[in-house]
C-alpha atoms as a PDB file:
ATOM      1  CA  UNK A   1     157.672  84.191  33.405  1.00  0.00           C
ATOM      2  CA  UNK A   2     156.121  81.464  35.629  1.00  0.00           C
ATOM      3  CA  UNK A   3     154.657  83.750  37.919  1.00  0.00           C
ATOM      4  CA  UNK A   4     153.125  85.870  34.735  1.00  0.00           C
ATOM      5  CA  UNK A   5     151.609  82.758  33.116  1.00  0.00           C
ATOM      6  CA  UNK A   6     150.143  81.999  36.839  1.00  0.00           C
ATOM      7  CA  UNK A   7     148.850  85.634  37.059  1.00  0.00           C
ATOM      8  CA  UNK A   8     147.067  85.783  33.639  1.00  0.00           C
ATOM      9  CA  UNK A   9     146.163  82.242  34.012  1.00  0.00           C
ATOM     10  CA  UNK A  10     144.101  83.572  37.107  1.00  0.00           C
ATOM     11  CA  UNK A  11     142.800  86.596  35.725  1.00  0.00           C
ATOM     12  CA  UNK A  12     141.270  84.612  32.687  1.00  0.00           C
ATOM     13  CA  UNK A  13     139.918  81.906  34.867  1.00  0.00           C
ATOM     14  CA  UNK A  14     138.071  85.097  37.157  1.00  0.00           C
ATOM     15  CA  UNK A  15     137.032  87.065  34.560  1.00  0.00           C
ATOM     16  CA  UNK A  16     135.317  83.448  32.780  1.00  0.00           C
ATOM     17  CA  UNK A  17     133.940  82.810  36.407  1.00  0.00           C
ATOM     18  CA  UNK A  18     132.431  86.251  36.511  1.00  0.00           C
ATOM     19  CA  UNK A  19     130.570  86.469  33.173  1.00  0.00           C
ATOM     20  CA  UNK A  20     129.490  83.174  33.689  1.00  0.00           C
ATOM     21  CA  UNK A  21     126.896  84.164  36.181  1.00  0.00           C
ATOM     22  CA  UNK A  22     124.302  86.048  33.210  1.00  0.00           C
ATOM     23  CA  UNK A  23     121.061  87.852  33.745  1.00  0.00           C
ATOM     24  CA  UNK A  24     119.185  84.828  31.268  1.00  0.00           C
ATOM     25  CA  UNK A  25     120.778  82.497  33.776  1.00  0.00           C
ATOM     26  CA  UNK A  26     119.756  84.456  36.856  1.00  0.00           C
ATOM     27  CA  UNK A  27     115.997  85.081  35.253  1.00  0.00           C
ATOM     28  CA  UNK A  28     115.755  81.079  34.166  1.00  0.00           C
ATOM     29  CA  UNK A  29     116.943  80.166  38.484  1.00  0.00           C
ATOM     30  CA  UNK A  30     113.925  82.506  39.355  1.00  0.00           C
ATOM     31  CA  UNK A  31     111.795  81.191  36.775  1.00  0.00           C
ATOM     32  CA  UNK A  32     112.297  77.712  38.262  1.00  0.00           C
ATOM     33  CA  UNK A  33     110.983  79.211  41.965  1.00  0.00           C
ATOM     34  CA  UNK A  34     107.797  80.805  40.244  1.00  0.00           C
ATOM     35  CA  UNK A  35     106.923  77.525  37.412  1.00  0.00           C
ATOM     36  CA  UNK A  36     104.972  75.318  39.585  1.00  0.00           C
ATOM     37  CA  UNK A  37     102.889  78.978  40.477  1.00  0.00           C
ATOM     38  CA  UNK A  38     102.385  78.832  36.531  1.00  0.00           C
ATOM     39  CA  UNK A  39     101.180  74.707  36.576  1.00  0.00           C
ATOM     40  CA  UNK A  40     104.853  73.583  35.883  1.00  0.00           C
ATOM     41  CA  UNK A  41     105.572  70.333  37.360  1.00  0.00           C
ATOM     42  CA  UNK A  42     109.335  70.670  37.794  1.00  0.00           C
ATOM     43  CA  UNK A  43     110.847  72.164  41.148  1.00  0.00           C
ATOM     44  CA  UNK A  44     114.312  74.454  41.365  1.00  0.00           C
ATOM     45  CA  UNK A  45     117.551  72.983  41.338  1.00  0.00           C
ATOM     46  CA  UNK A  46     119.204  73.284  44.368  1.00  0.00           C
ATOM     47  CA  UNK A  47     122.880  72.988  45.418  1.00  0.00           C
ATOM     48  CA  UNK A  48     123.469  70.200  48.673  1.00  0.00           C
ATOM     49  CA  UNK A  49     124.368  72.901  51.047  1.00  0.00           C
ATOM     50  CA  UNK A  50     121.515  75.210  49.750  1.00  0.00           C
ATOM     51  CA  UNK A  51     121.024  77.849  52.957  1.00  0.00           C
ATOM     52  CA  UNK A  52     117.136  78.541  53.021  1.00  0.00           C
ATOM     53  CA  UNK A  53     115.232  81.003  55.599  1.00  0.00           C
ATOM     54  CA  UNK A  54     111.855  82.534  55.324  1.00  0.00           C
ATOM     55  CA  UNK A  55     111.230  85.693  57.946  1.00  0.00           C
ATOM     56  CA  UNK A  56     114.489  85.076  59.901  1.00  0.00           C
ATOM     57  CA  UNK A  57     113.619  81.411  60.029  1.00  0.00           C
ATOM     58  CA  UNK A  58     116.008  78.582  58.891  1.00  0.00           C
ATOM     59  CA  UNK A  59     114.585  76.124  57.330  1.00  0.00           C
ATOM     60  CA  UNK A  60     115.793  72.459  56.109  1.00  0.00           C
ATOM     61  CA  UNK A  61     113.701  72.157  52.683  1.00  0.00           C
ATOM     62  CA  UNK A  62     112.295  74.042  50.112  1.00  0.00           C
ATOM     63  CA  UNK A  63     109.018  71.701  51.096  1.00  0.00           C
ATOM     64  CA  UNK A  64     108.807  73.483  54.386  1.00  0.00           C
ATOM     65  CA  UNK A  65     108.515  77.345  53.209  1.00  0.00           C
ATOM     66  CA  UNK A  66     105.964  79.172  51.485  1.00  0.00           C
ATOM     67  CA  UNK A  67     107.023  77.878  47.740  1.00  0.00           C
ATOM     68  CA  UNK A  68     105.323  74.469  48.814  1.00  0.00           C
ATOM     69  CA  UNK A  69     102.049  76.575  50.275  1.00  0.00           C
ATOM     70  CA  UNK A  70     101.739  78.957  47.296  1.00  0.00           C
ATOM     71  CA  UNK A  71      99.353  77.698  44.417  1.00  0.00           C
ATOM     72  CA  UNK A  72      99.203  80.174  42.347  1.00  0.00           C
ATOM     73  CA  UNK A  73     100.254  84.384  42.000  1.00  0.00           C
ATOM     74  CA  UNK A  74      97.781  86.059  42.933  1.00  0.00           C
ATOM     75  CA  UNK A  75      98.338  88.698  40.195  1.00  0.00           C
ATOM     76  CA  UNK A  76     100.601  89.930  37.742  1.00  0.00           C
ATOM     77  CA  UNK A  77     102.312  92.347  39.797  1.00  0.00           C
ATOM     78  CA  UNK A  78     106.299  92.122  39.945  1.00  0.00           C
ATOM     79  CA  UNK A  79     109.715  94.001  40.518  1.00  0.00           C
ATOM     80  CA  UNK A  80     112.605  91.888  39.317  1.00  0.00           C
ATOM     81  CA  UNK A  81     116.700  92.915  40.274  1.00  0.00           C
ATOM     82  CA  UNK A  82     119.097  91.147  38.760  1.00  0.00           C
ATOM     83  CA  UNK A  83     122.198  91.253  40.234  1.00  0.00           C
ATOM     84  CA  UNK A  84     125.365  89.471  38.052  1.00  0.00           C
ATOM     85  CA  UNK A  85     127.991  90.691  39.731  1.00  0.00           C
ATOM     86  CA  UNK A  86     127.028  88.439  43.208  1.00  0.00           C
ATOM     87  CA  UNK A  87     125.009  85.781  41.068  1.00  0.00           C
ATOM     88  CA  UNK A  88     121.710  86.921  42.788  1.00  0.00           C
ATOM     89  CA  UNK A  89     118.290  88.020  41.616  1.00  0.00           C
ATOM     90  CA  UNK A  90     115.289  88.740  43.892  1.00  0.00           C
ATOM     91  CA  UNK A  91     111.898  88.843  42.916  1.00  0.00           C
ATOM     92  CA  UNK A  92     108.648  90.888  44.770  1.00  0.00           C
ATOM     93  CA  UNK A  93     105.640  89.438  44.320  1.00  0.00           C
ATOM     94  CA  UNK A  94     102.144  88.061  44.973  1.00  0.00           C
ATOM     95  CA  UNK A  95     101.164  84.675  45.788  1.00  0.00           C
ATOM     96  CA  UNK A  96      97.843  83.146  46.690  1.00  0.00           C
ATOM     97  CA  UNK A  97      98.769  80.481  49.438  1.00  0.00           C
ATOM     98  CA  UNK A  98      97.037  77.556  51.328  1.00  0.00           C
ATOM     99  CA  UNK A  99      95.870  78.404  55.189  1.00  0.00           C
ATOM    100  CA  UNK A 100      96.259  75.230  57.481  1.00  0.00           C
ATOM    101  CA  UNK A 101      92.250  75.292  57.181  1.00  0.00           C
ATOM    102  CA  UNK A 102      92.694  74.678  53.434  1.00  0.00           C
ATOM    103  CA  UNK A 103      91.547  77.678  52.611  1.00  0.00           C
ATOM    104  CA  UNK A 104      93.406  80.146  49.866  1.00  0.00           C
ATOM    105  CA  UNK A 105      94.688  84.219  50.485  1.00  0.00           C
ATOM    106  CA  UNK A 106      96.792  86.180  49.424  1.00  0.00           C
ATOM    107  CA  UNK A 107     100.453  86.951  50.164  1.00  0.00           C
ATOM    108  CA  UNK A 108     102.846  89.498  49.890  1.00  0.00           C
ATOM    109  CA  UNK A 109     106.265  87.424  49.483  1.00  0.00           C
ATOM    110  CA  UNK A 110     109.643  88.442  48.218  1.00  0.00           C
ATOM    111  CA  UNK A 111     112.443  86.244  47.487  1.00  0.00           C
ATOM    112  CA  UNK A 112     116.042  86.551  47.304  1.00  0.00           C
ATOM    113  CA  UNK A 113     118.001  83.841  45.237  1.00  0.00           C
ATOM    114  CA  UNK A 114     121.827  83.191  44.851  1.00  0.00           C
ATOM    115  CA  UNK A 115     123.121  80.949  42.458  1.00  0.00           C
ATOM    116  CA  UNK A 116     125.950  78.893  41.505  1.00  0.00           C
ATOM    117  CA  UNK A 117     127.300  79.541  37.509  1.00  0.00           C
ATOM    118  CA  UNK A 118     125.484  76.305  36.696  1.00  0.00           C
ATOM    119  CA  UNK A 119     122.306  77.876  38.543  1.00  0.00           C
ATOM    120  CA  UNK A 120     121.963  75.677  41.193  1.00  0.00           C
ATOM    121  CA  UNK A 121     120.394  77.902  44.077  1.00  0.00           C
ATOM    122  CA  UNK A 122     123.149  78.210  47.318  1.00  0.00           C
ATOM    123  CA  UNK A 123     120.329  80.170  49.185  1.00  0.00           C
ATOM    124  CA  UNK A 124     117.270  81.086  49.180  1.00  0.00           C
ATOM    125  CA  UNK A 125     115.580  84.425  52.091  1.00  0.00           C
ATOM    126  CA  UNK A 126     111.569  84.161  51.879  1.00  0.00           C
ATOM    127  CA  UNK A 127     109.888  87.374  53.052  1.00  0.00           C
ATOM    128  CA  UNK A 128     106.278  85.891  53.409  1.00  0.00           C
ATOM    129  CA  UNK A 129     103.802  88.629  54.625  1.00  0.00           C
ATOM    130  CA  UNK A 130     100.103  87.336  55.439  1.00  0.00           C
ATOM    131  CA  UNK A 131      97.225  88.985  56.887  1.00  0.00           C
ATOM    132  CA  UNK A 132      98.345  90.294  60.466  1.00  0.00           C
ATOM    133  CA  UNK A 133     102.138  90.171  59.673  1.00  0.00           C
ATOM    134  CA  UNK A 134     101.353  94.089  59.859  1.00  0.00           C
ATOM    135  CA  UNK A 135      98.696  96.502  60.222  1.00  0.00           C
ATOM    136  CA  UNK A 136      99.597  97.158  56.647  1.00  0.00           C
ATOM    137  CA  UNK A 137      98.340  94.510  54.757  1.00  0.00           C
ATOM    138  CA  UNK A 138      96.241  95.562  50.735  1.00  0.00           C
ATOM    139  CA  UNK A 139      97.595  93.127  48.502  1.00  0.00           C
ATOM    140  CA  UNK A 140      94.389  94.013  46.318  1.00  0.00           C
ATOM    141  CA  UNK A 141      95.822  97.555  45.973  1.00  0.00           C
ATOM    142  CA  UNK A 142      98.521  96.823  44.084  1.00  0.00           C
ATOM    143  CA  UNK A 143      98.193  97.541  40.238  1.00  0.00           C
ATOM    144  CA  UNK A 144      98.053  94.847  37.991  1.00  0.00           C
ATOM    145  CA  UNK A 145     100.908  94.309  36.434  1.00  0.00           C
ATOM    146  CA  UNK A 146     103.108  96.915  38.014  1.00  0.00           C
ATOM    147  CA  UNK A 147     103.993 100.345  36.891  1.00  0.00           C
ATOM    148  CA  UNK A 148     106.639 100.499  33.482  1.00  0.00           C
ATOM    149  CA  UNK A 149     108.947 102.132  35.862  1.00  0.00           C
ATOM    150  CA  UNK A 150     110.158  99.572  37.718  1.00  0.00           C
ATOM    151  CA  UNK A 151     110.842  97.595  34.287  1.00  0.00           C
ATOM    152  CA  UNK A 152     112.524 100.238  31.857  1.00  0.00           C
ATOM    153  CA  UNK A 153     116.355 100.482  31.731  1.00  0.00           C
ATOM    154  CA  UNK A 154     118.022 103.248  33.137  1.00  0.00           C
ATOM    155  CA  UNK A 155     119.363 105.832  31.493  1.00  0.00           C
ATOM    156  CA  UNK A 156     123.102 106.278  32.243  1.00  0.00           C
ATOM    157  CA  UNK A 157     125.685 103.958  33.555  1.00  0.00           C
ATOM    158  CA  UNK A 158     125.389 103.565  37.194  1.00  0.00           C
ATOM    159  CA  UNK A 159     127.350 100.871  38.934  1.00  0.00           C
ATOM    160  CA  UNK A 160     126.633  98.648  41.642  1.00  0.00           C
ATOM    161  CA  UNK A 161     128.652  99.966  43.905  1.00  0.00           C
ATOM    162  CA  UNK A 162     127.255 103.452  43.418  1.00  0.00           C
ATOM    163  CA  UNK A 163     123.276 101.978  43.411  1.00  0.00           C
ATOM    164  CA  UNK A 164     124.023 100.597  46.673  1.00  0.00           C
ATOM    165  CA  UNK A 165     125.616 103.583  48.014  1.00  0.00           C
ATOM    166  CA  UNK A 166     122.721 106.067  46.776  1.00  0.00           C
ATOM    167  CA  UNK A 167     120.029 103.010  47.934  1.00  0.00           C
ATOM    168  CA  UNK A 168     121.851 102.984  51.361  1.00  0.00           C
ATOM    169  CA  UNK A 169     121.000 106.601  52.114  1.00  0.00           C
ATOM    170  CA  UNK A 170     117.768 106.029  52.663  1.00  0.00           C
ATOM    171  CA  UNK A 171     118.101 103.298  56.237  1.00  0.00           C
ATOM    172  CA  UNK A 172     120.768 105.881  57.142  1.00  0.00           C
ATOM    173  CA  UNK A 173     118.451 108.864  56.578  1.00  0.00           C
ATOM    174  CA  UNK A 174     116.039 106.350  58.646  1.00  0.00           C
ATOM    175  CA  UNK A 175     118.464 105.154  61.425  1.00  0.00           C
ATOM    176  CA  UNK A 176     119.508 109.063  61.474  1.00  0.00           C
ATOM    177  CA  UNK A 177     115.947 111.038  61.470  1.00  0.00           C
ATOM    178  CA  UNK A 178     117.489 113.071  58.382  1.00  0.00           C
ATOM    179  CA  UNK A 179     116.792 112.419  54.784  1.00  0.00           C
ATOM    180  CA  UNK A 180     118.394 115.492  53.610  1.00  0.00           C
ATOM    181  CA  UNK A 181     121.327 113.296  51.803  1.00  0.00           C
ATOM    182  CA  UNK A 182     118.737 111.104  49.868  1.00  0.00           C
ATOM    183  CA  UNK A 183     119.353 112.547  46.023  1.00  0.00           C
ATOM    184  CA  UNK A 184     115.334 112.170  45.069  1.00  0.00           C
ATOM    185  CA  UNK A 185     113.653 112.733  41.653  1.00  0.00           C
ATOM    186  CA  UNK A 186     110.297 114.955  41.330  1.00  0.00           C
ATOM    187  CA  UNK A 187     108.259 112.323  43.571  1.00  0.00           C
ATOM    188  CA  UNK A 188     109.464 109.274  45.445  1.00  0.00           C
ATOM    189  CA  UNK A 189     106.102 107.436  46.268  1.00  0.00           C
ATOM    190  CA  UNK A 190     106.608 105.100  49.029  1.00  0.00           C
ATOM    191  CA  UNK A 191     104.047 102.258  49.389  1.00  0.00           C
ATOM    192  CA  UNK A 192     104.177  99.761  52.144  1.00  0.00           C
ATOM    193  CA  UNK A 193     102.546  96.176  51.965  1.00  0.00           C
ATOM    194  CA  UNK A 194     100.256  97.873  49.602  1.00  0.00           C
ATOM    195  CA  UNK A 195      99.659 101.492  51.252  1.00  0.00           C
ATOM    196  CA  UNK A 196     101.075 104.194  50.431  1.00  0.00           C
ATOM    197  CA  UNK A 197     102.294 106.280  52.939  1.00  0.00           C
ATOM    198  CA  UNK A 198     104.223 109.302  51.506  1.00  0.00           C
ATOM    199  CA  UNK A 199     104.705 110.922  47.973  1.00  0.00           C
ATOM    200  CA  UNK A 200     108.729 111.798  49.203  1.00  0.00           C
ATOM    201  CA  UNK A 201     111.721 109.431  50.042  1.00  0.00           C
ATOM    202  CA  UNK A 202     113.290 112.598  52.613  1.00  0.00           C
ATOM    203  CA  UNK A 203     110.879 114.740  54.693  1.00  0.00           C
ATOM    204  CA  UNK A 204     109.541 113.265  57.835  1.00  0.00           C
ATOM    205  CA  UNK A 205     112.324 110.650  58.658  1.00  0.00           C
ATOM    206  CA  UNK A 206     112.756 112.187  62.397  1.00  0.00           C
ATOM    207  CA  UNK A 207     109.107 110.441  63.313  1.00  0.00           C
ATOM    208  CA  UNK A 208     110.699 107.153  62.040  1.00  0.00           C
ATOM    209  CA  UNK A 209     113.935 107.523  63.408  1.00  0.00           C
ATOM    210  CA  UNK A 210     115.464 104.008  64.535  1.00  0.00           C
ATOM    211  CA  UNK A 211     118.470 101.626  63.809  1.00  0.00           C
ATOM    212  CA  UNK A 212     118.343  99.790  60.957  1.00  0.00           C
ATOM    213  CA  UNK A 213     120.487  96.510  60.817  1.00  0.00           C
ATOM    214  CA  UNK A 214     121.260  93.810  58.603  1.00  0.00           C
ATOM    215  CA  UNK A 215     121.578  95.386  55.433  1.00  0.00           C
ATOM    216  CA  UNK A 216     121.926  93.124  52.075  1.00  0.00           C
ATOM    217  CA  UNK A 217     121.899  94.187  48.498  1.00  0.00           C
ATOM    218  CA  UNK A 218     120.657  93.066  45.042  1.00  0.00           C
ATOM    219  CA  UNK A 219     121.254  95.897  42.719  1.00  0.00           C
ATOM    220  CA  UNK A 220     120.425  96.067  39.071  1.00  0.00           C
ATOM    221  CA  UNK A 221     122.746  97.805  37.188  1.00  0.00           C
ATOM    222  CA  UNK A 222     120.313  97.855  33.823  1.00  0.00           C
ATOM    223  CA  UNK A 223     116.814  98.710  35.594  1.00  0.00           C
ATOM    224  CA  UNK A 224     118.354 100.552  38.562  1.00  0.00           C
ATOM    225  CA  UNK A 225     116.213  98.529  40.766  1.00  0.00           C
ATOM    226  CA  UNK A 226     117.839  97.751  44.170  1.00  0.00           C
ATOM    227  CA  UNK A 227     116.593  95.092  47.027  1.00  0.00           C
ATOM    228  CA  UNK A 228     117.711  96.096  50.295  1.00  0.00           C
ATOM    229  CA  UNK A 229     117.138  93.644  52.973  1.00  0.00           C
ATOM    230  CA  UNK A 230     116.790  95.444  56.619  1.00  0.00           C
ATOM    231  CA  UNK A 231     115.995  95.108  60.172  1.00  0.00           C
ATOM    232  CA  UNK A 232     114.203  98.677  62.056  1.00  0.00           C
ATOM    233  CA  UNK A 233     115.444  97.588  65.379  1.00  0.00           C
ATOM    234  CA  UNK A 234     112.320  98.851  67.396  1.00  0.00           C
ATOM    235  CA  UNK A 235     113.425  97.039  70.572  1.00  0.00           C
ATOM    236  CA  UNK A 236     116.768  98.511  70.871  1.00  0.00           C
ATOM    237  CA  UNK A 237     115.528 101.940  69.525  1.00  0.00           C
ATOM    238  CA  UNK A 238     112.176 102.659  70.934  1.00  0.00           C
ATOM    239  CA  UNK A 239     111.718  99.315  73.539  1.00  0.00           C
ATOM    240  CA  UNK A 240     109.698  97.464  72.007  1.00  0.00           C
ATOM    241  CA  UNK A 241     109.066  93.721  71.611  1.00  0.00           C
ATOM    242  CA  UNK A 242     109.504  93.352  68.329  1.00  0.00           C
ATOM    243  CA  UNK A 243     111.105  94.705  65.178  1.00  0.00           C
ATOM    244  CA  UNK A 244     110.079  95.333  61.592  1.00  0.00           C
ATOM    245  CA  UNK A 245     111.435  92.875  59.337  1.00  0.00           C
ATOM    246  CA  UNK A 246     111.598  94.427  55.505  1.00  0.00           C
ATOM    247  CA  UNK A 247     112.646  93.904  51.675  1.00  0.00           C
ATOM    248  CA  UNK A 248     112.695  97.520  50.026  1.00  0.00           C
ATOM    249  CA  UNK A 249     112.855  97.651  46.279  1.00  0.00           C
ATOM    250  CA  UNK A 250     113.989 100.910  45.329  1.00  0.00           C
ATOM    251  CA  UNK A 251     113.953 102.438  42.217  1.00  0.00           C
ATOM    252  CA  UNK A 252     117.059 104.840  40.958  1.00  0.00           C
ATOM    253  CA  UNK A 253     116.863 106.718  37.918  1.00  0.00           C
ATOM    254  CA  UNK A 254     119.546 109.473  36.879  1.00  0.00           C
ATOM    255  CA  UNK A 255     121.258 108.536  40.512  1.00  0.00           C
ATOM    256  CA  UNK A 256     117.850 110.019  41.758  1.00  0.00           C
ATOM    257  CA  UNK A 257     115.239 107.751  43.961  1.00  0.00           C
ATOM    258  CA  UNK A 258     111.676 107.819  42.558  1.00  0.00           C
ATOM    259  CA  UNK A 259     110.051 105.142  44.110  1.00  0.00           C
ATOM    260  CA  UNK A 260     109.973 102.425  47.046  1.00  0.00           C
ATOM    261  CA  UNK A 261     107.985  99.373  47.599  1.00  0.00           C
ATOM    262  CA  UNK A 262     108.190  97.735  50.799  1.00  0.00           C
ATOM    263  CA  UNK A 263     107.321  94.064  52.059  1.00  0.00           C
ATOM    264  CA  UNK A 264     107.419  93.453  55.537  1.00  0.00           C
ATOM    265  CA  UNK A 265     106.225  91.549  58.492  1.00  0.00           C
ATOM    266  CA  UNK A 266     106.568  92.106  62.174  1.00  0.00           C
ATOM    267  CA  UNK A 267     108.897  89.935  64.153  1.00  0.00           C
ATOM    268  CA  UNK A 268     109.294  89.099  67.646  1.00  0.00           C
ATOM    269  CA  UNK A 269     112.659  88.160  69.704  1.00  0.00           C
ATOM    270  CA  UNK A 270     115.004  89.876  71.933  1.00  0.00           C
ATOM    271  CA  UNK A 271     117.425  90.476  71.090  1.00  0.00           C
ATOM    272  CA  UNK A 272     117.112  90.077  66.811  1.00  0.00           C
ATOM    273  CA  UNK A 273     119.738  87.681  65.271  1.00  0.00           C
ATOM    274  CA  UNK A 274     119.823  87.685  61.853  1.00  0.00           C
ATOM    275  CA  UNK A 275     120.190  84.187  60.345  1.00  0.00           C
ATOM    276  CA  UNK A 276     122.218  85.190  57.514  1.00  0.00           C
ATOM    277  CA  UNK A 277     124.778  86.994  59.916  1.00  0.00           C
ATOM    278  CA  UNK A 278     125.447  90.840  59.760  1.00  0.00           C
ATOM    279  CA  UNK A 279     124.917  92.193  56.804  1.00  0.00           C
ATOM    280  CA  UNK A 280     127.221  94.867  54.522  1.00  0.00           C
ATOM    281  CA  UNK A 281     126.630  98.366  53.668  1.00  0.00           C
ATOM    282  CA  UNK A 282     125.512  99.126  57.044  1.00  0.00           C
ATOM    283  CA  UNK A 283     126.237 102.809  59.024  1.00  0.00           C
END
């Protein structure tokens, strides 16, 4: 009897613990990052031990990444994932930031939060792309705000697990030159740091073909939007001296991809460590 009470005793405390962690709390944590873009005075609340990097970078404030630089979004454009089931949301964007000239321009910047159930942020990964992070760089081709799709609810009941899975096919189809697995919809636009580059998330792959490391997931089990955080591994694929550093958002309708937007920035170092460790999902 004392080991049922102990048993239900845990499950009750879990299963509290686990609905704590809401989408209106997640959305009010990344409100707090984006206010003071809006003209709010008040910065985030953040836990003691809060864990902040910004393009594979650790940093030791909040004051020292590109939150502090940013005065303003740049425009309305967004893609939100909010992710209950880790107590994360992440957030793709446009900011308008201060140069060390004092001038303004624009960024391409995507942030990944975690949260405590009281919403005090336990870490926070910047992806901060600027002109010459990339050849790629049209922040003013972006529409304005972005496209209903990546804001409608999906159809269906897709869970986490299986976003991430169907998401995940698409590094693999990288790392593997094959995208013949990747279940797409009638078009799959892909558009990178502004340009797009294909109309189809599976033909072609072979030309890009390269591993793809460090793979961490926000998935959204109402909008079927999915963050996947990677690393194309150019040096240990292709020799190079750096490696592409990306956030893909992708968008999964009807367990079908029809769309990804990419940030990402060029990084150098041999060999890549990833600050945040190996990620899951990888393979």
């Amino acid at each position: 009897m004392h080991l049922l009470s102990v048993l239900t005793a845990f499950t009750i405390h879990a299963s509290l613990n686990s609905a704590a962690c809401t989408r209106d709390l997640l959305q009010k944590s990344l409100d707090s990052f984006t206010a003071k873009f809006n003209g709010a005075g008040s910065a985030p609340t953040v836990a003691p031990n809060v864990k902040i990097s910004q393009n594979n970078i650790l940093l030791t404030s909040l004051n020292s990444s590109a939150w502090a630089n940013t005065t303003s979004l740049y425009s309305a454009f967004k893609i939100i994932a909010i992710d209950t089931e880790i107590c994360s949301i992440a957030r793709f964007m446009l900011g308008k930031q201060k140069s060390e000239n004092g001038t303004e321009a624009p960024a391409i910047m995507s942030v990944r939060i975690k949260t405590t159930e009281t919403g005090e942020w336990t870490e926070l990964e910047i992806l901060n792309a600027l002109k010459g992070s990339h050849a790629f760089f049209k922040p003013d081709a972006y529409s304005n705000p972005a496209p209903p799709l990546w804001s409608t609810p999906i159809a269906g009941n897709l869970s986490r697990s299986e976003l991430q899975r169907i998401a995940n096919l698409y590094p693999s189809g990288i790392q593997a030159g094959d995208g013949s697995a990747i279940p797409q919809g009638d078009t799959c636009p892909r558009i990178e740091n502004g340009v797009q580059t294909t109309t189809t998330c599976t033909k072609g792959l072979i030309a890009f073909k390269q591993i793809v490391r460090e793979r961490r997931w926000v998935a959204d089990t109402v909008s079927g939007v999915v963050l996947g955080a990677f690393y194309f591994d150019k040096p240990a694929s292709r020799g190079l001296t750096y490696g592409l550093w990306l956030n893909e958002y992708f968008k999964i309708e009807g367990g079908k991809m029809v769309g990804i937007q990419a940030a990402m920035k060029e990084l150098g170092g041999v060999p890549f460590k990833d600050v945040w460790g190996d990620g899951t999902g990888t393979g």
